[in-house]
PDB file of N, CA and C in Angstrom:
ATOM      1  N   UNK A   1      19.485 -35.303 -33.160  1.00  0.00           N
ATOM      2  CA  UNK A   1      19.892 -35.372 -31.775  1.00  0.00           C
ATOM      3  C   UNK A   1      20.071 -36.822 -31.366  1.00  0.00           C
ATOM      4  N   UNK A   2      20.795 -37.276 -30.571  1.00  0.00           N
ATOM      5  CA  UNK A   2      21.278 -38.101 -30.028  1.00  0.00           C
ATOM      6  C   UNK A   2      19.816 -38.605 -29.072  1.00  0.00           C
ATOM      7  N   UNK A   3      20.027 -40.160 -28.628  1.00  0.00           N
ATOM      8  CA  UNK A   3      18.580 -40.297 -27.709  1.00  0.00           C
ATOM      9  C   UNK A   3      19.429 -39.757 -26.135  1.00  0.00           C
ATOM     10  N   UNK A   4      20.716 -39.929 -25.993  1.00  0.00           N
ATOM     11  CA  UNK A   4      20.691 -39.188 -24.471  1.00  0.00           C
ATOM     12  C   UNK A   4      20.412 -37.757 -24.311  1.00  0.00           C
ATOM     13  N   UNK A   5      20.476 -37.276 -25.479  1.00  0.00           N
ATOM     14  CA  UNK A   5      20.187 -35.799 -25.219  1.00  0.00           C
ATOM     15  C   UNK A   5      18.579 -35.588 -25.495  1.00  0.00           C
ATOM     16  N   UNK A   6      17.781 -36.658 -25.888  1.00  0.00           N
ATOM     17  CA  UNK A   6      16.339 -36.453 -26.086  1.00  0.00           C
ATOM     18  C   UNK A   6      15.647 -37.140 -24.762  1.00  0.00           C
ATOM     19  N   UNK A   7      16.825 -37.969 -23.984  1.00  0.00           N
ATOM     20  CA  UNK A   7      16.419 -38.450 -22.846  1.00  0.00           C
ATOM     21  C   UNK A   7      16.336 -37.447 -21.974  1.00  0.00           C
ATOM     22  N   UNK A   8      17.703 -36.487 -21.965  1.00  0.00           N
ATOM     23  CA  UNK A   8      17.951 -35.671 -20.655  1.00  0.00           C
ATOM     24  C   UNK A   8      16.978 -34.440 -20.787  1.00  0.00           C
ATOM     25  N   UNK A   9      16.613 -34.044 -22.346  1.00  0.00           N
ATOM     26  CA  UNK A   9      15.859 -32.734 -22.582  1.00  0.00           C
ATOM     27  C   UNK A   9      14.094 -33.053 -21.955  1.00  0.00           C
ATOM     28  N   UNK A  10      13.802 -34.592 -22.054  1.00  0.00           N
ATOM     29  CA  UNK A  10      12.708 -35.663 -21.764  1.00  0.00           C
ATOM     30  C   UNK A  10      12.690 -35.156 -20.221  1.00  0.00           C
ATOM     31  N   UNK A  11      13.379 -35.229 -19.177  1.00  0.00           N
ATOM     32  CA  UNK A  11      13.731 -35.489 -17.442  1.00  0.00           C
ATOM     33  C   UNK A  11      13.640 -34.040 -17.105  1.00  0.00           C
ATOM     34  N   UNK A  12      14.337 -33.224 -17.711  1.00  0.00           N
ATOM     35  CA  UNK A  12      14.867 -32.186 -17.655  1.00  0.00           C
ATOM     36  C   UNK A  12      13.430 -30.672 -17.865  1.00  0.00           C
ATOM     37  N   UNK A  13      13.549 -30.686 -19.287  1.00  0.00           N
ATOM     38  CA  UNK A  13      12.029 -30.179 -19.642  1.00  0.00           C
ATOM     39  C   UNK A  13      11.588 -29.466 -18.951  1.00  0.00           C
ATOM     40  N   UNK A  14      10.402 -30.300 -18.521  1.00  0.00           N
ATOM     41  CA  UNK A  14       9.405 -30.254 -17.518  1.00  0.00           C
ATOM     42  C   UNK A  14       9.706 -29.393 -16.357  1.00  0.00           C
ATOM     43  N   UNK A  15      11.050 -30.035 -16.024  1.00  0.00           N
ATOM     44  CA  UNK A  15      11.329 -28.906 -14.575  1.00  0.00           C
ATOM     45  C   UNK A  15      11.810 -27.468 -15.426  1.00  0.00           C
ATOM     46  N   UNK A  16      12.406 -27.265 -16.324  1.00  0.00           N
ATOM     47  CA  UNK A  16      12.466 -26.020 -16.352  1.00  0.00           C
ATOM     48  C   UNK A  16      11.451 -25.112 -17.008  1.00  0.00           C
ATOM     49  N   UNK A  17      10.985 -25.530 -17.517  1.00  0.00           N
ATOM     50  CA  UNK A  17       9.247 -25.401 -17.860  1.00  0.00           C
ATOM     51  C   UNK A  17       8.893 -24.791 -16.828  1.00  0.00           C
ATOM     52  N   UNK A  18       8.426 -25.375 -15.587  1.00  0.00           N
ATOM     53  CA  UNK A  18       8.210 -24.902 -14.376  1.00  0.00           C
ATOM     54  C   UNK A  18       8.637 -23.823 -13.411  1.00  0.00           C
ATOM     55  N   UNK A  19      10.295 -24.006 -13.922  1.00  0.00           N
ATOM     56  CA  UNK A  19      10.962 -23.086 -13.082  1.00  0.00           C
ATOM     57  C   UNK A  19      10.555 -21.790 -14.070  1.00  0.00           C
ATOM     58  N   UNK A  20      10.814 -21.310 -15.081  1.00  0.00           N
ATOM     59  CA  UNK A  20      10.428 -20.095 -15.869  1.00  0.00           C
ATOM     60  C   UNK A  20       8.904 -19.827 -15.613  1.00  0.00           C
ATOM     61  N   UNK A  21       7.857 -20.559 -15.469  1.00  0.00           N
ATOM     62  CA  UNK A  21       6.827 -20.045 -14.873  1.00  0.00           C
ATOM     63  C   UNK A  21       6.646 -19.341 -14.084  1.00  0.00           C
ATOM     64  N   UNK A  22       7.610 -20.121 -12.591  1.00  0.00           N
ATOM     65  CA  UNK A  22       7.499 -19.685 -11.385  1.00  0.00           C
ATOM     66  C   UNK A  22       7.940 -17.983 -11.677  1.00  0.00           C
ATOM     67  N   UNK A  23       9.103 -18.482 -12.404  1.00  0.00           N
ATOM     68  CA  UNK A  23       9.547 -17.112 -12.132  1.00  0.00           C
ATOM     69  C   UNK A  23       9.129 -16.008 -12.892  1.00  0.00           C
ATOM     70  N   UNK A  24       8.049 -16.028 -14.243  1.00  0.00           N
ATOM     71  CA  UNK A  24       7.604 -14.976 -14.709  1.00  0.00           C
ATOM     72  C   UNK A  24       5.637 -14.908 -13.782  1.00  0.00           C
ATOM     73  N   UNK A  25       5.307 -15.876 -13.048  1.00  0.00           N
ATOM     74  CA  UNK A  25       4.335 -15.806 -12.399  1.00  0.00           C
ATOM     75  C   UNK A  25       3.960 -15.188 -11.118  1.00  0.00           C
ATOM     76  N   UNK A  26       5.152 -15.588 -10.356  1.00  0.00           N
ATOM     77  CA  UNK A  26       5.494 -15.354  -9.179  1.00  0.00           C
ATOM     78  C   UNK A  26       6.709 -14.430  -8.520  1.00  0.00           C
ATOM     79  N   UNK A  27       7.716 -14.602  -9.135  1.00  0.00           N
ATOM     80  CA  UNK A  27       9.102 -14.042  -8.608  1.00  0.00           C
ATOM     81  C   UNK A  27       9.024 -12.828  -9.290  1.00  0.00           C
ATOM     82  N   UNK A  28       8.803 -12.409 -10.393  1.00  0.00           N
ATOM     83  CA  UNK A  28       9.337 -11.322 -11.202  1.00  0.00           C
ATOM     84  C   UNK A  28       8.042 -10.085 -10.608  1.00  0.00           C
ATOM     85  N   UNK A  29       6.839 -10.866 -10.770  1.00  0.00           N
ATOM     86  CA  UNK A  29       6.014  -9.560 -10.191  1.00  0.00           C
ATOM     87  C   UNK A  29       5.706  -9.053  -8.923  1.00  0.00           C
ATOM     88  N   UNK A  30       6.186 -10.067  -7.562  1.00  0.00           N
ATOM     89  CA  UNK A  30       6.873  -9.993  -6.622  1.00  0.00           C
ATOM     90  C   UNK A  30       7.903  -9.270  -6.324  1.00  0.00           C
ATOM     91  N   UNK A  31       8.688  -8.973  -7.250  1.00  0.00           N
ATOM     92  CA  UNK A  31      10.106  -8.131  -7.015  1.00  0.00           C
ATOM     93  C   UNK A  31       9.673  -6.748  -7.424  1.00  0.00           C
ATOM     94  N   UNK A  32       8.668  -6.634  -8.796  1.00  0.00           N
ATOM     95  CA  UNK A  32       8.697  -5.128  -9.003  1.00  0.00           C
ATOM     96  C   UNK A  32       7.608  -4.307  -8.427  1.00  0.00           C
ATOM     97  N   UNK A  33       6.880  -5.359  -7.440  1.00  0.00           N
ATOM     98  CA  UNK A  33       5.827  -4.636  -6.578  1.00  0.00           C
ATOM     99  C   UNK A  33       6.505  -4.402  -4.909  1.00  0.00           C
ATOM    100  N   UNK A  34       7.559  -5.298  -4.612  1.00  0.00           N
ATOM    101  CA  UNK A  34       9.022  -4.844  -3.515  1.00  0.00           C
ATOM    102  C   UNK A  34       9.554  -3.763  -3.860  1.00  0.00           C
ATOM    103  N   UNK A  35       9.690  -3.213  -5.515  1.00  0.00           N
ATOM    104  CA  UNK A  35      10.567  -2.146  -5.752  1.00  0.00           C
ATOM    105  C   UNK A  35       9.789  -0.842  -5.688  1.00  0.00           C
ATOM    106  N   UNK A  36       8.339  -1.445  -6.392  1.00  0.00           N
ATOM    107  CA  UNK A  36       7.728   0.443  -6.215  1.00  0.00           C
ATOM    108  C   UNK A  36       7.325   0.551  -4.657  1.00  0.00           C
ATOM    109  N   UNK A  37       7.337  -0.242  -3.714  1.00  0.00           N
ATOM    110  CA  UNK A  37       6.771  -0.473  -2.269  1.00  0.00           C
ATOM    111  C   UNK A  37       7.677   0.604  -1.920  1.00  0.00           C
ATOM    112  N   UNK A  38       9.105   0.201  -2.099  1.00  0.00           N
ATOM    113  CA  UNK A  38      10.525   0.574  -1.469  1.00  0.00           C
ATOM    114  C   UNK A  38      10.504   1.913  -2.232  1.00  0.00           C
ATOM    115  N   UNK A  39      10.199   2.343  -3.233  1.00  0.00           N
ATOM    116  CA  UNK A  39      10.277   4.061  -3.943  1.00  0.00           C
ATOM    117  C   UNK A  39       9.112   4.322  -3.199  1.00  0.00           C
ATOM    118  N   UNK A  40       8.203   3.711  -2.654  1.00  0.00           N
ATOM    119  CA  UNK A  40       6.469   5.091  -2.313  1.00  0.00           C
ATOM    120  C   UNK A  40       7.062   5.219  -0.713  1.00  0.00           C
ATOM    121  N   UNK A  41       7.959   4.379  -0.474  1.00  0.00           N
ATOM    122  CA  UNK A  41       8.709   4.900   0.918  1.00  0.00           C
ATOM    123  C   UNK A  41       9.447   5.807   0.873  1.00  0.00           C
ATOM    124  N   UNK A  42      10.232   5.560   0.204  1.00  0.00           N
ATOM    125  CA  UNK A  42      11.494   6.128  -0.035  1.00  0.00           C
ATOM    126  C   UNK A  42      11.492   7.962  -0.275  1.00  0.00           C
ATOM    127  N   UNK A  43      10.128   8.132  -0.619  1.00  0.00           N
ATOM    128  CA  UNK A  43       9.806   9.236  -1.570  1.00  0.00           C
ATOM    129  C   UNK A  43       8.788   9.846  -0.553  1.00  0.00           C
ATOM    130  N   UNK A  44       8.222   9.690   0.889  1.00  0.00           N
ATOM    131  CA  UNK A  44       7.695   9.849   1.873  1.00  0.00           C
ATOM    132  C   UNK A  44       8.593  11.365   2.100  1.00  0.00           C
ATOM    133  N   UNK A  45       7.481  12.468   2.443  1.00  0.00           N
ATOM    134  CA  UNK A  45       8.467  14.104   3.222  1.00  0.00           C
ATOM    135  C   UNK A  45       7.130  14.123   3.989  1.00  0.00           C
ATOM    136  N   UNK A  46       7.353  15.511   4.914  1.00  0.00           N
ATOM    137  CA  UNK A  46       6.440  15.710   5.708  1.00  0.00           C
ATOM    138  C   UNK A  46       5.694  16.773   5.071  1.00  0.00           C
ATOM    139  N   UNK A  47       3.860  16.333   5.237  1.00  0.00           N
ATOM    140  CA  UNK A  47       2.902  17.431   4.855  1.00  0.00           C
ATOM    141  C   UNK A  47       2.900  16.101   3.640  1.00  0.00           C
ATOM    142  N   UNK A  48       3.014  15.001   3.528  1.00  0.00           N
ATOM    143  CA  UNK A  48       2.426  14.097   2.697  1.00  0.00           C
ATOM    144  C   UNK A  48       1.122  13.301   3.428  1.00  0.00           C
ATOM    145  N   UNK A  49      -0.442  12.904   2.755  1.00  0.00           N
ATOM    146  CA  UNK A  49      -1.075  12.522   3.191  1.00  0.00           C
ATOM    147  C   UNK A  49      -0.794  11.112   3.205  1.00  0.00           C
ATOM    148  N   UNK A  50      -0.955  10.008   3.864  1.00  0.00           N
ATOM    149  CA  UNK A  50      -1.004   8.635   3.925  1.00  0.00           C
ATOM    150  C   UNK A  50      -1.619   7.653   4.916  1.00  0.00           C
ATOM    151  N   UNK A  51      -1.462   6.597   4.475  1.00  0.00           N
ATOM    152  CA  UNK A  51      -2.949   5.508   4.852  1.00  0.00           C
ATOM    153  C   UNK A  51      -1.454   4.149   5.460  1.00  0.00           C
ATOM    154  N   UNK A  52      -2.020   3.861   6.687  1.00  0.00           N
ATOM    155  CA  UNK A  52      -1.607   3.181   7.412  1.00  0.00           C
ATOM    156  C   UNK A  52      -2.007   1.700   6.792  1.00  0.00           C
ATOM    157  N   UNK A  53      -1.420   0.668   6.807  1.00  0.00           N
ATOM    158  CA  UNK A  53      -1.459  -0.946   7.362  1.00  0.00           C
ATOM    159  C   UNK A  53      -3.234  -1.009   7.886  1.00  0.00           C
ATOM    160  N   UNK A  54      -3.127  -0.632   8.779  1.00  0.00           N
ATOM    161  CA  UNK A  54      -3.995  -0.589   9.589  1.00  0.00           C
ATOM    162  C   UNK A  54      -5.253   0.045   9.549  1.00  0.00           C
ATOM    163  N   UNK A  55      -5.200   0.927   8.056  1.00  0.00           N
ATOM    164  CA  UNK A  55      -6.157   2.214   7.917  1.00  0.00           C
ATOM    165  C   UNK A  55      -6.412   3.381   8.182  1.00  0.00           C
ATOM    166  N   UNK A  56      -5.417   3.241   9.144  1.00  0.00           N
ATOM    167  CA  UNK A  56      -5.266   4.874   9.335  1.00  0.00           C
ATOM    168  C   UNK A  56      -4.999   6.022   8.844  1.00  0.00           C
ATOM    169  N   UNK A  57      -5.455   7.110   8.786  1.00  0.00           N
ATOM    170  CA  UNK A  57      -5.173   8.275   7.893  1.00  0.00           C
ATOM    171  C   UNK A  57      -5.096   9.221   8.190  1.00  0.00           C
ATOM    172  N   UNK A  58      -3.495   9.496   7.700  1.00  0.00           N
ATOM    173  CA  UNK A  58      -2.482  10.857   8.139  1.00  0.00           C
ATOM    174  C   UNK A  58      -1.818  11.263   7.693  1.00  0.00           C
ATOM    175  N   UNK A  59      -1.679  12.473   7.885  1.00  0.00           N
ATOM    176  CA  UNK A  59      -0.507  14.142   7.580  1.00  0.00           C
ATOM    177  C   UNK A  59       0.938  13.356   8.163  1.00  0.00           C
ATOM    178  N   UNK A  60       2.013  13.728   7.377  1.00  0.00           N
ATOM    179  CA  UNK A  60       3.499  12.869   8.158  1.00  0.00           C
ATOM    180  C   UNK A  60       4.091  14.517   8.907  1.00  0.00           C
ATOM    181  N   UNK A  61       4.158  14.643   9.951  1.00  0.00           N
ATOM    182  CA  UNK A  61       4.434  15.760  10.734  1.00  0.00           C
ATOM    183  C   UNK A  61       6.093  15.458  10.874  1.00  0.00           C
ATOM    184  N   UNK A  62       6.651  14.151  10.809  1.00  0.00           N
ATOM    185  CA  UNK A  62       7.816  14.236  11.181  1.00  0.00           C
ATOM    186  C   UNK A  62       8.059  12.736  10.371  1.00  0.00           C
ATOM    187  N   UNK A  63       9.660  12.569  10.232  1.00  0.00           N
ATOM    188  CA  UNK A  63       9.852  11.234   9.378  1.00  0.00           C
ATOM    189  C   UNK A  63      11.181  11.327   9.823  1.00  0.00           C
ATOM    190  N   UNK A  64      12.240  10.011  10.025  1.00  0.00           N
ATOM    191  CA  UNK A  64      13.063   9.435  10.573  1.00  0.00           C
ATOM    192  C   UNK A  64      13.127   7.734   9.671  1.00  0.00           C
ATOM    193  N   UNK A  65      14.516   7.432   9.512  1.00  0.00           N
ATOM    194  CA  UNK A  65      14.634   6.014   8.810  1.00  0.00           C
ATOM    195  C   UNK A  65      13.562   5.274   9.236  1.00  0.00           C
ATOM    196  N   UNK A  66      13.556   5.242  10.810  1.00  0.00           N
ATOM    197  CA  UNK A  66      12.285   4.175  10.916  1.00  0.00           C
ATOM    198  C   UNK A  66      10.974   4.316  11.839  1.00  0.00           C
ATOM    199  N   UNK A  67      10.844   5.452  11.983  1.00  0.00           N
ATOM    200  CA  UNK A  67       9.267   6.131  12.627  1.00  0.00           C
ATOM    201  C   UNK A  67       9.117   7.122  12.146  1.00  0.00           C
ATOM    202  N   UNK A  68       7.724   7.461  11.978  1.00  0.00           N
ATOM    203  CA  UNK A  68       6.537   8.623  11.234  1.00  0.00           C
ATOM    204  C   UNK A  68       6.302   9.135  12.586  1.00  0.00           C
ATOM    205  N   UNK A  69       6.020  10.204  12.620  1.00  0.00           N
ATOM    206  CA  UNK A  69       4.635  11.101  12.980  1.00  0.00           C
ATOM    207  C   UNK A  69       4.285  11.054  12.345  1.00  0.00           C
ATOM    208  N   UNK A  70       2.753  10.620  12.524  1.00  0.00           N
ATOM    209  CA  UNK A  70       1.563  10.732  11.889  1.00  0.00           C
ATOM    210  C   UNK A  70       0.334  11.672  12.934  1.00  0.00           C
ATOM    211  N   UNK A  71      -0.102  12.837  11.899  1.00  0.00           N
ATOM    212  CA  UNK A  71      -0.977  13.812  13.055  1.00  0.00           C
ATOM    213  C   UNK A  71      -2.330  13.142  12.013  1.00  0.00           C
ATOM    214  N   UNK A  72      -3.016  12.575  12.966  1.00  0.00           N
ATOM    215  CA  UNK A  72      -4.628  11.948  12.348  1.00  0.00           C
ATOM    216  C   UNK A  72      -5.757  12.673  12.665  1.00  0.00           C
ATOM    217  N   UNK A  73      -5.639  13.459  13.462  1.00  0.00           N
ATOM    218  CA  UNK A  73      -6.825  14.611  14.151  1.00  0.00           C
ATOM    219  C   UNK A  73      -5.984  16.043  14.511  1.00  0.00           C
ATOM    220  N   UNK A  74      -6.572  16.845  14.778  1.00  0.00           N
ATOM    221  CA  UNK A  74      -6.169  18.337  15.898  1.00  0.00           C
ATOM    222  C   UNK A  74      -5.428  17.647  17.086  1.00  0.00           C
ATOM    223  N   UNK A  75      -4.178  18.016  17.030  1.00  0.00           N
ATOM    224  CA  UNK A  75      -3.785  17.915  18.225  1.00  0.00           C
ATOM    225  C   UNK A  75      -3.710  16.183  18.695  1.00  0.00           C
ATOM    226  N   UNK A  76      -3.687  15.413  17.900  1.00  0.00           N
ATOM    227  CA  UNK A  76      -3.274  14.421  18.231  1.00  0.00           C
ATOM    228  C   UNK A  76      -2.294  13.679  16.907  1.00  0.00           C
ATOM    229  N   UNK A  77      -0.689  13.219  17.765  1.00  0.00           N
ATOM    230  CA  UNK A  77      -0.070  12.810  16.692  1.00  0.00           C
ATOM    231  C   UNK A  77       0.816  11.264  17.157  1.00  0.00           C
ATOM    232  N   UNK A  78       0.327  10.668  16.501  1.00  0.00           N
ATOM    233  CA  UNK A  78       0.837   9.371  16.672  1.00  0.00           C
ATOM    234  C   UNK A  78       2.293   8.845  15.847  1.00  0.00           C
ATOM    235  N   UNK A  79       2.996   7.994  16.369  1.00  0.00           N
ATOM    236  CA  UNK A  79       3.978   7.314  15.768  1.00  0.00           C
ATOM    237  C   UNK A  79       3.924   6.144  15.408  1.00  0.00           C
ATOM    238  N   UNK A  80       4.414   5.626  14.240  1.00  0.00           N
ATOM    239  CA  UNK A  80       4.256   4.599  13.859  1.00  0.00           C
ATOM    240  C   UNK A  80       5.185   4.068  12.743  1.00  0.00           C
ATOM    241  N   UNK A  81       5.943   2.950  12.666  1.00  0.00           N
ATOM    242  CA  UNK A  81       6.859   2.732  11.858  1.00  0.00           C
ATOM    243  C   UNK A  81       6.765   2.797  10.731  1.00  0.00           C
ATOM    244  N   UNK A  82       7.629   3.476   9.725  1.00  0.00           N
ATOM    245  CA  UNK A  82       7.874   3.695   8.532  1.00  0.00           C
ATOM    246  C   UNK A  82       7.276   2.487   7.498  1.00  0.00           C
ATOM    247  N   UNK A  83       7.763   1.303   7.883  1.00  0.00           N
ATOM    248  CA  UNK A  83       7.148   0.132   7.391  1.00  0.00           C
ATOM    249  C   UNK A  83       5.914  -0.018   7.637  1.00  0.00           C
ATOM    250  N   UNK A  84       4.963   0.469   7.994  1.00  0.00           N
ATOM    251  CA  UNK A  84       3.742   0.539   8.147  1.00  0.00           C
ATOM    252  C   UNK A  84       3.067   1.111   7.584  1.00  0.00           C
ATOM    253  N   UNK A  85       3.549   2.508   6.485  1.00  0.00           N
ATOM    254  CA  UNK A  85       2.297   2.674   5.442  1.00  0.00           C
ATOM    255  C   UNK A  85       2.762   2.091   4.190  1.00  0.00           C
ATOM    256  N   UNK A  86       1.252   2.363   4.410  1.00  0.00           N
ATOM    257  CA  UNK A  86       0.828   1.562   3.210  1.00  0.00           C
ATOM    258  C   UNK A  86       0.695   2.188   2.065  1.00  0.00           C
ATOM    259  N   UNK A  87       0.245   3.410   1.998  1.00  0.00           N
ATOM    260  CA  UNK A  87      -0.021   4.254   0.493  1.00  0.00           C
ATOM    261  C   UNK A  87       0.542   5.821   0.689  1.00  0.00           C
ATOM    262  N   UNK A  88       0.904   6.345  -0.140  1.00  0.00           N
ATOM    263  CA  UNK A  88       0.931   7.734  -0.114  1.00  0.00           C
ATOM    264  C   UNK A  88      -0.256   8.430  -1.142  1.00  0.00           C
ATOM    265  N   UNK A  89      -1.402   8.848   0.013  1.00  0.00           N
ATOM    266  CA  UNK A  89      -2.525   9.289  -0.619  1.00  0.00           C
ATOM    267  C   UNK A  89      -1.691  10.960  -1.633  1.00  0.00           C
ATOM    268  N   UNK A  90      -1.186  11.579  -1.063  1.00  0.00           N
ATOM    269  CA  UNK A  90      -0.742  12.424  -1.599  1.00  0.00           C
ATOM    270  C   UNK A  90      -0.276  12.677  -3.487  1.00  0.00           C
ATOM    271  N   UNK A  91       0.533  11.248  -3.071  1.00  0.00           N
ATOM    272  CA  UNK A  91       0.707  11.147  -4.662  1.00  0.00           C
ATOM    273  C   UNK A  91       0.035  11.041  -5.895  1.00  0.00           C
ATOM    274  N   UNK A  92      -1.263   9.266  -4.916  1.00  0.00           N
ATOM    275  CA  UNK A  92      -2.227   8.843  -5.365  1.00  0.00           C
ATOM    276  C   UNK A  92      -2.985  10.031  -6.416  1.00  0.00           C
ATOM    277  N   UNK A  93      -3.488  11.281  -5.744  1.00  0.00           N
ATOM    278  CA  UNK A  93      -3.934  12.153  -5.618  1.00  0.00           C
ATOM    279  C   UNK A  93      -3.707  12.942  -7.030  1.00  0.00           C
ATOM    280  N   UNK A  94      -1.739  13.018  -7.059  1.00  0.00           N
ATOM    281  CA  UNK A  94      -1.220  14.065  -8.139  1.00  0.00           C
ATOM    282  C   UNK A  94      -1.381  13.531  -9.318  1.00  0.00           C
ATOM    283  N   UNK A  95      -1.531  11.804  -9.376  1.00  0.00           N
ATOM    284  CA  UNK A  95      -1.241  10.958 -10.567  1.00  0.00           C
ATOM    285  C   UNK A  95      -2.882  11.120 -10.954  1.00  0.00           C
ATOM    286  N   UNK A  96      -3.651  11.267 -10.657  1.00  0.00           N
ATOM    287  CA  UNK A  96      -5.514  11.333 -11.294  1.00  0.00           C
ATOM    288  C   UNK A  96      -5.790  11.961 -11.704  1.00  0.00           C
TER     289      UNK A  96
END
């Protein structure tokens, strides 16, 4: 090899060294924990059990692109945005 190309691989390196880290450290398992987030939504019907953001825990009585019914007691049923749960106990449940 040439020394400019042992210079530029010298400068160079290091940063991409870094950048492939980032991205098998950070970016890549970031994206496929966005993707199963976006399927345990996606895959939400009603008469599924699930656990709120917030902790809450409920039956989905009704579902819409972007609000739940959620019935958490007898006779009491709350709404709350789709983006807001957090788990589908239901599934949790089928996979054990």
């Amino acid at each position: 090899m040439s020394p400019e190309t042992m210079a530029a691989l010298s400068t160079w390196g290091p940063i991409l060294v870094m950048i492939m880290i980032f991205y098998f450290l950070l970016y890549r398992p970031q994206k496929a924990a966005q993707k199963r987030r976006m399927n345990m939504l996606d895959s939400l019907k009603t008469g599924h059990k699930v656990m709120t953001i917030g902790g809450l825990y409920g039956t989905i009585e009704a579902i819409d692109d972007k609000v739940v019914r959620l019935k958490i007691a007898p006779n009491t049923v709350i709404e709350v945005s789709r983006a807001s749960i957090n788990s589908n106990i239901s599934l949790e449940e089928q996979q054990d």
